[in-house]
C-alpha atoms as a PDB file:
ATOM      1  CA  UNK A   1      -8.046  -2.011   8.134  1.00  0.00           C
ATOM      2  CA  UNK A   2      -5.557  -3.161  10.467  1.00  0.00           C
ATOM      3  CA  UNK A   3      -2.475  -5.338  10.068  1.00  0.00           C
ATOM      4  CA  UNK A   4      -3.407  -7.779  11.843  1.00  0.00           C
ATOM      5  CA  UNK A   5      -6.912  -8.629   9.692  1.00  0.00           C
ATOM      6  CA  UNK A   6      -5.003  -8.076   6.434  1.00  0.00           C
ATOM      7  CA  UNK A   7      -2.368 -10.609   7.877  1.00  0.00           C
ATOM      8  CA  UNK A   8      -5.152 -12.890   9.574  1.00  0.00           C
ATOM      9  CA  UNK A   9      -7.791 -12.623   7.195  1.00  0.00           C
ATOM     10  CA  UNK A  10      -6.319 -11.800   3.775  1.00  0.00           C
ATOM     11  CA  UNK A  11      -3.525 -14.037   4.014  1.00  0.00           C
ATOM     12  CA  UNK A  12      -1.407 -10.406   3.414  1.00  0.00           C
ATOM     13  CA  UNK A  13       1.590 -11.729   6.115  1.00  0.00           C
ATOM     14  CA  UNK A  14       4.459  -9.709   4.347  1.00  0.00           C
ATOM     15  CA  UNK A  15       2.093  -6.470   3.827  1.00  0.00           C
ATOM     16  CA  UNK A  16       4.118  -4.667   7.296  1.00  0.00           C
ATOM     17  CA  UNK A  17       7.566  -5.372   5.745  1.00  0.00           C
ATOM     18  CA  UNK A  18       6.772  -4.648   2.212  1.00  0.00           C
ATOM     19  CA  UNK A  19       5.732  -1.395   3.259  1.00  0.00           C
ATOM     20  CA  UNK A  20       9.101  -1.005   5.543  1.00  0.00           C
ATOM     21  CA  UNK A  21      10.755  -2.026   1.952  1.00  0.00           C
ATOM     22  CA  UNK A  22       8.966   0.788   0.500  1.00  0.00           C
ATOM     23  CA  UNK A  23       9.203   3.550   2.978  1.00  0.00           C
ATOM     24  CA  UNK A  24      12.839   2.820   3.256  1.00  0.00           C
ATOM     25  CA  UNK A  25      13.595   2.821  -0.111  1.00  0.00           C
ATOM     26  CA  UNK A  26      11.985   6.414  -0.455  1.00  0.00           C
ATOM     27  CA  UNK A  27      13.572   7.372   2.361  1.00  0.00           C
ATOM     28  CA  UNK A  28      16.922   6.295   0.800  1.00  0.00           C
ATOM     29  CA  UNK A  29      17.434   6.006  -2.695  1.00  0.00           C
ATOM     30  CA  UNK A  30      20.276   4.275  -4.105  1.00  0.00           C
ATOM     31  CA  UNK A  31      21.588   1.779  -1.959  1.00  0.00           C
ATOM     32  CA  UNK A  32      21.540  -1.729  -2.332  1.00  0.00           C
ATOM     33  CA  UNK A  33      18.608  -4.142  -1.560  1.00  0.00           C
ATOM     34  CA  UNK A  34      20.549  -5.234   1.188  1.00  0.00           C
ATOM     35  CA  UNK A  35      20.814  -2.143   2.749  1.00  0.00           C
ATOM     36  CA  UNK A  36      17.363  -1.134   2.343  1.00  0.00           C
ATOM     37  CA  UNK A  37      16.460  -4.227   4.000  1.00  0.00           C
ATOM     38  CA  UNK A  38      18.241  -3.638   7.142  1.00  0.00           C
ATOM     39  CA  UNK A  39      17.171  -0.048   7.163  1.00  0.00           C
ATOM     40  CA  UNK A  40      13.692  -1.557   6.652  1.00  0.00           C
ATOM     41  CA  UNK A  41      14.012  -3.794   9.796  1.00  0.00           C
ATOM     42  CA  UNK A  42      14.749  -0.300  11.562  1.00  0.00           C
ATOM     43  CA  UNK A  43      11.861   1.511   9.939  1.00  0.00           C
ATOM     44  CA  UNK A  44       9.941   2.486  12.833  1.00  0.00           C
ATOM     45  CA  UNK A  45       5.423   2.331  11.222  1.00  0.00           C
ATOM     46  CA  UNK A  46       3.216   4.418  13.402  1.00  0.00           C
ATOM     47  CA  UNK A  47       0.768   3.500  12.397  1.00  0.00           C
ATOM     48  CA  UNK A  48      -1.288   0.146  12.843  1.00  0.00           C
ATOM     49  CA  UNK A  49      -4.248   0.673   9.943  1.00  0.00           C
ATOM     50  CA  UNK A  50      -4.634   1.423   6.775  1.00  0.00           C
ATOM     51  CA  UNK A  51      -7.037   2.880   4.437  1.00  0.00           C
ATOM     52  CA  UNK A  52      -8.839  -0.083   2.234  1.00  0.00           C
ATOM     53  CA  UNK A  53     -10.606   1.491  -1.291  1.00  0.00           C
ATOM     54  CA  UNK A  54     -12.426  -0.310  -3.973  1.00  0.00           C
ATOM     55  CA  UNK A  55     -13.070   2.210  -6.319  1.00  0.00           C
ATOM     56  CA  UNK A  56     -10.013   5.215  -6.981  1.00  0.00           C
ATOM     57  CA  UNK A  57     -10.456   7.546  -9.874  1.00  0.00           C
ATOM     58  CA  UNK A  58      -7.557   9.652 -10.785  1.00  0.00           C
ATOM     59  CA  UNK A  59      -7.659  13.073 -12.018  1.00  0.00           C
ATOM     60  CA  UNK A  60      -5.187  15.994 -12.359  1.00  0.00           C
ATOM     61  CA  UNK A  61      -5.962  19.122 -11.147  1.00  0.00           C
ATOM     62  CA  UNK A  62      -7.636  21.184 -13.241  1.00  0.00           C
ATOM     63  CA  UNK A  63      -8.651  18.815 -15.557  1.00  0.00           C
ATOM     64  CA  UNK A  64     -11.713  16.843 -15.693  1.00  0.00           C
ATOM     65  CA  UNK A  65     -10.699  13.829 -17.780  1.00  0.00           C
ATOM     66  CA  UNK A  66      -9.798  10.071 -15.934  1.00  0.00           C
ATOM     67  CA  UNK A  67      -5.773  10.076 -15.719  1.00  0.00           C
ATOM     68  CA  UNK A  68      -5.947   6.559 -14.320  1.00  0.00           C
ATOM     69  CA  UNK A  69      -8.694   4.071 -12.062  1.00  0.00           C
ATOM     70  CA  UNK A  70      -7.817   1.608 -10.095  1.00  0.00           C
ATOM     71  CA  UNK A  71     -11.059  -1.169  -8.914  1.00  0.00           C
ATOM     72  CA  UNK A  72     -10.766  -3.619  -6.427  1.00  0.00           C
ATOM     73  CA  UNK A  73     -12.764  -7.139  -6.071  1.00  0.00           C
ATOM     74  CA  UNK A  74     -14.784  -6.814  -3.340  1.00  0.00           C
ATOM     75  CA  UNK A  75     -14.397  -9.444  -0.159  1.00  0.00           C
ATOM     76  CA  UNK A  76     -15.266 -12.702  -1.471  1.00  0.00           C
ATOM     77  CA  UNK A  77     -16.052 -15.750   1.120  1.00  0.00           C
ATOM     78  CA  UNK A  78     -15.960 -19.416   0.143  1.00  0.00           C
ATOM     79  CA  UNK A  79     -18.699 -22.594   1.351  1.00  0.00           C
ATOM     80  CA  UNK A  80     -17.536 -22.443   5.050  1.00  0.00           C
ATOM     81  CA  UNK A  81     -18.028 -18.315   5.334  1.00  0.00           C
ATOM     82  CA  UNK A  82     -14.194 -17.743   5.696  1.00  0.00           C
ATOM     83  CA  UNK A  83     -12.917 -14.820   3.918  1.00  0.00           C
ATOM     84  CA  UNK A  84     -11.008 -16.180   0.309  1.00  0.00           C
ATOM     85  CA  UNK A  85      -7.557 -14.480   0.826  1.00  0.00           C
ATOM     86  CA  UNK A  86      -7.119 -11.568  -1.967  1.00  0.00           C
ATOM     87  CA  UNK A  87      -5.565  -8.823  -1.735  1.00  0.00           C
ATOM     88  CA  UNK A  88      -4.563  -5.898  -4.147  1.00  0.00           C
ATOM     89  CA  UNK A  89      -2.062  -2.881  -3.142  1.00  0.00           C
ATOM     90  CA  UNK A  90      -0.895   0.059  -5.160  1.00  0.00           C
ATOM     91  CA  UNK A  91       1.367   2.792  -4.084  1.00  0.00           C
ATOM     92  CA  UNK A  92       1.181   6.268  -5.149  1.00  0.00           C
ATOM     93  CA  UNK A  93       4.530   8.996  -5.877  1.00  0.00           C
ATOM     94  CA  UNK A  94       3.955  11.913  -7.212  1.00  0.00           C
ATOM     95  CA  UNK A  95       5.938  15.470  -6.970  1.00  0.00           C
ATOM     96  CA  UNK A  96       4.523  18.582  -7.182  1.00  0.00           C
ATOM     97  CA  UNK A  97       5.354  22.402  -5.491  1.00  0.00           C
ATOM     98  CA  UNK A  98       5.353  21.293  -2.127  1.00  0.00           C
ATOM     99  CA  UNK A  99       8.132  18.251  -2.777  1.00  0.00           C
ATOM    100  CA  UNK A 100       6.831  14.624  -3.360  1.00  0.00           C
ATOM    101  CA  UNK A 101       3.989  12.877  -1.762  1.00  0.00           C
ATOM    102  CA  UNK A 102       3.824   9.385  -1.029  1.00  0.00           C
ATOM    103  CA  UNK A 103       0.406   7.160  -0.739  1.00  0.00           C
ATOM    104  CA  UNK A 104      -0.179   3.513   0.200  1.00  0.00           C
ATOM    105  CA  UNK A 105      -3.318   2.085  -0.589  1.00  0.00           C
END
């Protein structure tokens, strides 16, 4: 989905920024808020869509058993047809052998 229909559609206007927040703050652990902020505004996204889910089932390798699950409400409209602004984000860290992996859904 792009930025632009989570912005226009979903009502999701600070989704772009958060996620400069975030990738900053990985990117740079430890400073203050402020600073991640400003190194946010210079957080260069290329990228202009993202993955939407509604169903995610977690598992750990080599293991068959449901670590976690995330489910997401599926588009809802109201009376008039227009899409009823919802919107759900979680963000994935995990380390393992090859360093740590980030994910933004």
């Amino acid at each position: 989905m792009s930025f632009d229909d989570l912005a226009m559609d979903y009502d999701a206007v600070q989704f772009l920024d958060a996620l400069g927040d975030y990738i900053a703050k990985v990117n740079n652990p430890g400073p203050t808020a402020s600073v991640i902020r400003e190194r946010a505004r210079n957080t260069l996204i290329p990228f202009s869509y993202v993955p939407v889910f509604h169903h995610i089932k977690f598992v750990e390798h080599g293991i068959t058993q449901t670590i976690d699950a995330v489910q997401v409400q599926l588009e809802q409209r109201d009376s008039h047809r227009r899409i009823i602004p919802w919107f759900d984000t979680f963000v994935i860290q995990s380390s393992g052998p090859k360093g740590t992996v980030i994910q933004t859904h």
